[in-house]
PDB file of N, CA and C in Angstrom:
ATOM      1  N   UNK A   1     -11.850 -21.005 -18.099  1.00  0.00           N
ATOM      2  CA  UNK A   1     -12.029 -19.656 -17.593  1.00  0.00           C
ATOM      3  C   UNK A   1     -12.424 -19.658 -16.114  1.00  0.00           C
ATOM      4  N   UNK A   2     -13.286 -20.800 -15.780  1.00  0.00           N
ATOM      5  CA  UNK A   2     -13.645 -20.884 -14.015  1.00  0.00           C
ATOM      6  C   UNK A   2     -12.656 -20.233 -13.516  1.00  0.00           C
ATOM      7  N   UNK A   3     -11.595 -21.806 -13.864  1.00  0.00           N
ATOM      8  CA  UNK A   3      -9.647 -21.476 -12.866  1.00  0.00           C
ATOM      9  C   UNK A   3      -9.250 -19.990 -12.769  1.00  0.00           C
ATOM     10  N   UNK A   4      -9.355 -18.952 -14.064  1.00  0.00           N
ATOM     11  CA  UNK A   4      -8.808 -17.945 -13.484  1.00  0.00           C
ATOM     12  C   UNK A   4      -9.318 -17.040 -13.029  1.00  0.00           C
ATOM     13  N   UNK A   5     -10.933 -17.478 -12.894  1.00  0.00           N
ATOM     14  CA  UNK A   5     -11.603 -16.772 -11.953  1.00  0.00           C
ATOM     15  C   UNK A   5     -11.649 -17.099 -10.565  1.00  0.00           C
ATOM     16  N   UNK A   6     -11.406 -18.095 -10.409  1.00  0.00           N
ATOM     17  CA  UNK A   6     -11.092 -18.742  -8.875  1.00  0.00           C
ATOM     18  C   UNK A   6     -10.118 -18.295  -8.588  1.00  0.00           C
ATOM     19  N   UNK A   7      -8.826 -18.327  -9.191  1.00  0.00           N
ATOM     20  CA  UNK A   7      -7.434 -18.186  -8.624  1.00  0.00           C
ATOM     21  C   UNK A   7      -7.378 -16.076  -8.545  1.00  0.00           C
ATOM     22  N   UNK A   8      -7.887 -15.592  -9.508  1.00  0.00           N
ATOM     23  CA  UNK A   8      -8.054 -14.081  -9.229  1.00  0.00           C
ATOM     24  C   UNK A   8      -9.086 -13.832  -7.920  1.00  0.00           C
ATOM     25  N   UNK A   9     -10.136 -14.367  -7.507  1.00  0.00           N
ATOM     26  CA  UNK A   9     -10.951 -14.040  -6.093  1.00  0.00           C
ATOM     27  C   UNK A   9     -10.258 -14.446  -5.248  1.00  0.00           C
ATOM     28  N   UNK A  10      -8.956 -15.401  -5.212  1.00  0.00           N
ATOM     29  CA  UNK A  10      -8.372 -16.149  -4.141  1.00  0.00           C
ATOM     30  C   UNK A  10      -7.336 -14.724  -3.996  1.00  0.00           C
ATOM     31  N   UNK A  11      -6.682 -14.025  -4.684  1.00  0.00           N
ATOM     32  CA  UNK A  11      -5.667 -13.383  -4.745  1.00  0.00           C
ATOM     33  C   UNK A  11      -6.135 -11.807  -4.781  1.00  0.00           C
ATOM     34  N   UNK A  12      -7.605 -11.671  -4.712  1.00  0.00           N
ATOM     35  CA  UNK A  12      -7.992 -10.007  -4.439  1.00  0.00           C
ATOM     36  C   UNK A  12      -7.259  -9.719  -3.367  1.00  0.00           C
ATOM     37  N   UNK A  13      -8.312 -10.354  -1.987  1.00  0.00           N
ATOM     38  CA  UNK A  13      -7.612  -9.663  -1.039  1.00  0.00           C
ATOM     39  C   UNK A  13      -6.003  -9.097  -0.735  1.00  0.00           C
ATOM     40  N   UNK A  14      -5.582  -9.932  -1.210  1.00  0.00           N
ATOM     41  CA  UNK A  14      -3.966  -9.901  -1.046  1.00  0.00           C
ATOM     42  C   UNK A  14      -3.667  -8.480  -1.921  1.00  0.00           C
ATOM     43  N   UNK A  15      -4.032  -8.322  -2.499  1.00  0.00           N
ATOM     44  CA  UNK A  15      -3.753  -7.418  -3.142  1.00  0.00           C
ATOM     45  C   UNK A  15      -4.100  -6.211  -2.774  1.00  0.00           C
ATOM     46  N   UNK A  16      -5.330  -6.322  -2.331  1.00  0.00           N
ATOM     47  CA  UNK A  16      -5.629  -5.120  -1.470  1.00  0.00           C
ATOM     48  C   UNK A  16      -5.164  -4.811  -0.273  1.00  0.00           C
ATOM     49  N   UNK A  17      -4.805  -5.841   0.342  1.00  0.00           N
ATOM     50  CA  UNK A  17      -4.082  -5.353   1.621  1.00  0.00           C
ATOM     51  C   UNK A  17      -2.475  -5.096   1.349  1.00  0.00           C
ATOM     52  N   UNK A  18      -2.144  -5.226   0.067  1.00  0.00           N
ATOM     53  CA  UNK A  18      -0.623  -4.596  -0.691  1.00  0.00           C
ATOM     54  C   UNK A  18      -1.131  -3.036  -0.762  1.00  0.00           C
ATOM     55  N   UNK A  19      -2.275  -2.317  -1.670  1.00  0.00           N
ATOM     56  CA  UNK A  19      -2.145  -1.421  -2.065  1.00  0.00           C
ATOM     57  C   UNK A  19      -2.374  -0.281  -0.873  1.00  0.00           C
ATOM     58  N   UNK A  20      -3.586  -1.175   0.678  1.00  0.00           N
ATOM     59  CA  UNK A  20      -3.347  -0.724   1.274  1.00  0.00           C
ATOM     60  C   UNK A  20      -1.965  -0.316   2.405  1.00  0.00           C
ATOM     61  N   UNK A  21      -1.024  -1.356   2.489  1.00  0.00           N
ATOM     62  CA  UNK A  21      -0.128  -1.072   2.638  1.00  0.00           C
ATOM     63  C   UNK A  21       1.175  -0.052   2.128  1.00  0.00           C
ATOM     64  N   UNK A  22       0.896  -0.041   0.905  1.00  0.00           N
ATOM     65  CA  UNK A  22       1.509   1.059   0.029  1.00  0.00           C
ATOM     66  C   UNK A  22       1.302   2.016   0.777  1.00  0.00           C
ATOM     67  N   UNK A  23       0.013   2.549   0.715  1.00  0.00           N
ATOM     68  CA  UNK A  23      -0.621   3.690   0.723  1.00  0.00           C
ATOM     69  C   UNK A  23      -0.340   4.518   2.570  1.00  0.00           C
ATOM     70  N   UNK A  24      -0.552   3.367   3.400  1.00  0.00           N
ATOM     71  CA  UNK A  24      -0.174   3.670   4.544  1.00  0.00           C
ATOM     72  C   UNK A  24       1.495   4.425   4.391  1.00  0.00           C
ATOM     73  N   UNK A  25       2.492   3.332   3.758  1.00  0.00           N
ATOM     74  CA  UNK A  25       4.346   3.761   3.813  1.00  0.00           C
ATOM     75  C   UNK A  25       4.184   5.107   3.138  1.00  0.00           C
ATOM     76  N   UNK A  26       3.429   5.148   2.245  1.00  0.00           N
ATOM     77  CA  UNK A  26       3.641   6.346   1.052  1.00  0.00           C
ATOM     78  C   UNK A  26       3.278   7.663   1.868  1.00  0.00           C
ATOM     79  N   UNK A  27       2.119   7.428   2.823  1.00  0.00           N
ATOM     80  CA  UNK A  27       2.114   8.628   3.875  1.00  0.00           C
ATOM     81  C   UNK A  27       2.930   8.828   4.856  1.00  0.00           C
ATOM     82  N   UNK A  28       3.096   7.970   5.641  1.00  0.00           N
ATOM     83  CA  UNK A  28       4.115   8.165   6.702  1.00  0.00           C
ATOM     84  C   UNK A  28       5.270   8.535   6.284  1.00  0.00           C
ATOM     85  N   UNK A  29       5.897   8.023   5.289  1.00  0.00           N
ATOM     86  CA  UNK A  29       6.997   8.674   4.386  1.00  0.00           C
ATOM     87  C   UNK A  29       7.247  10.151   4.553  1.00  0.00           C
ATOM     88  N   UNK A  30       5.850  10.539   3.653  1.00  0.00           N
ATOM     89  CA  UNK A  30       5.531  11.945   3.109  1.00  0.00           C
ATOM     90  C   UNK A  30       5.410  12.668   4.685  1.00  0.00           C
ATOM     91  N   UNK A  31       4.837  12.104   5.547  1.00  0.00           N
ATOM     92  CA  UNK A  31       4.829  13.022   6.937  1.00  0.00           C
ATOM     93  C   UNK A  31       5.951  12.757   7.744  1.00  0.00           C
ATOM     94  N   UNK A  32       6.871  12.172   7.497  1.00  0.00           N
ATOM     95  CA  UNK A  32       7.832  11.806   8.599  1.00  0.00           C
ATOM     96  C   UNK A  32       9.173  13.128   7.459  1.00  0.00           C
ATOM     97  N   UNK A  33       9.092  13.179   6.232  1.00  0.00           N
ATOM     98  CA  UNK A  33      10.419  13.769   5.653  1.00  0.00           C
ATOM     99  C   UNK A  33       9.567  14.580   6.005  1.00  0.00           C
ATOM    100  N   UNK A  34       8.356  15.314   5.640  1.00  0.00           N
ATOM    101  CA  UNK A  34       7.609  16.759   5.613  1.00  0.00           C
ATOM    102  C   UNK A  34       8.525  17.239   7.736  1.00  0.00           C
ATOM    103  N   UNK A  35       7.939  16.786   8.317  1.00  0.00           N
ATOM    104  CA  UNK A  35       8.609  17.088   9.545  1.00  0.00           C
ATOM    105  C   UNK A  35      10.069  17.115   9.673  1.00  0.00           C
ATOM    106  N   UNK A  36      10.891  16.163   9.398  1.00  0.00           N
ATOM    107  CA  UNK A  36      11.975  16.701   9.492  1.00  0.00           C
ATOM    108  C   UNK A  36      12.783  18.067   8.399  1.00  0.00           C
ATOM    109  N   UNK A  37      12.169  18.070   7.580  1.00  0.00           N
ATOM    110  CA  UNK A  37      12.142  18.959   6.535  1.00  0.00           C
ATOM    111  C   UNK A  37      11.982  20.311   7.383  1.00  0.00           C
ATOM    112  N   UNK A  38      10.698  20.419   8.196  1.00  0.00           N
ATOM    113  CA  UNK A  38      10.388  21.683   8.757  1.00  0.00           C
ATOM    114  C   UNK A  38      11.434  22.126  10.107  1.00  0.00           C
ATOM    115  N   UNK A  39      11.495  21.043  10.593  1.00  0.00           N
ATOM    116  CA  UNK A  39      12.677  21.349  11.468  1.00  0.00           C
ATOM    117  C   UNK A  39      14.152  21.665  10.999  1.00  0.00           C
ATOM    118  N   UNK A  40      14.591  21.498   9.751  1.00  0.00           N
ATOM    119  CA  UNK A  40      15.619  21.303   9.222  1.00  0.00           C
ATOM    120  C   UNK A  40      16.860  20.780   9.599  1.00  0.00           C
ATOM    121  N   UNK A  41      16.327  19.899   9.328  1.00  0.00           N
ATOM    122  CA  UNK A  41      17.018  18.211   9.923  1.00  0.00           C
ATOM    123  C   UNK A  41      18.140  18.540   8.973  1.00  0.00           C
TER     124      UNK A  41
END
């Protein structure tokens, strides 16, 4: 049980800097169509 507690603390971060990355595309997304949307692109 150590191992997959070692190998899961080795692999948080990564993961968090995935979901933060998500989260960044998932907005810019949402604000980049929302704008061209309003202009009617």
């Amino acid at each position: 049980m150590r191992i997959v507690r070692k190998v899961s603390q080795y692999f948080y971060p990564q993961k968090q800097t995935q979901v933060m990355n998500e989260g960044w595309a998932t907005f810019w997304h949402y604000t980049i169509l929302n704008h061209l949307y309003d202009e009617a692109w």
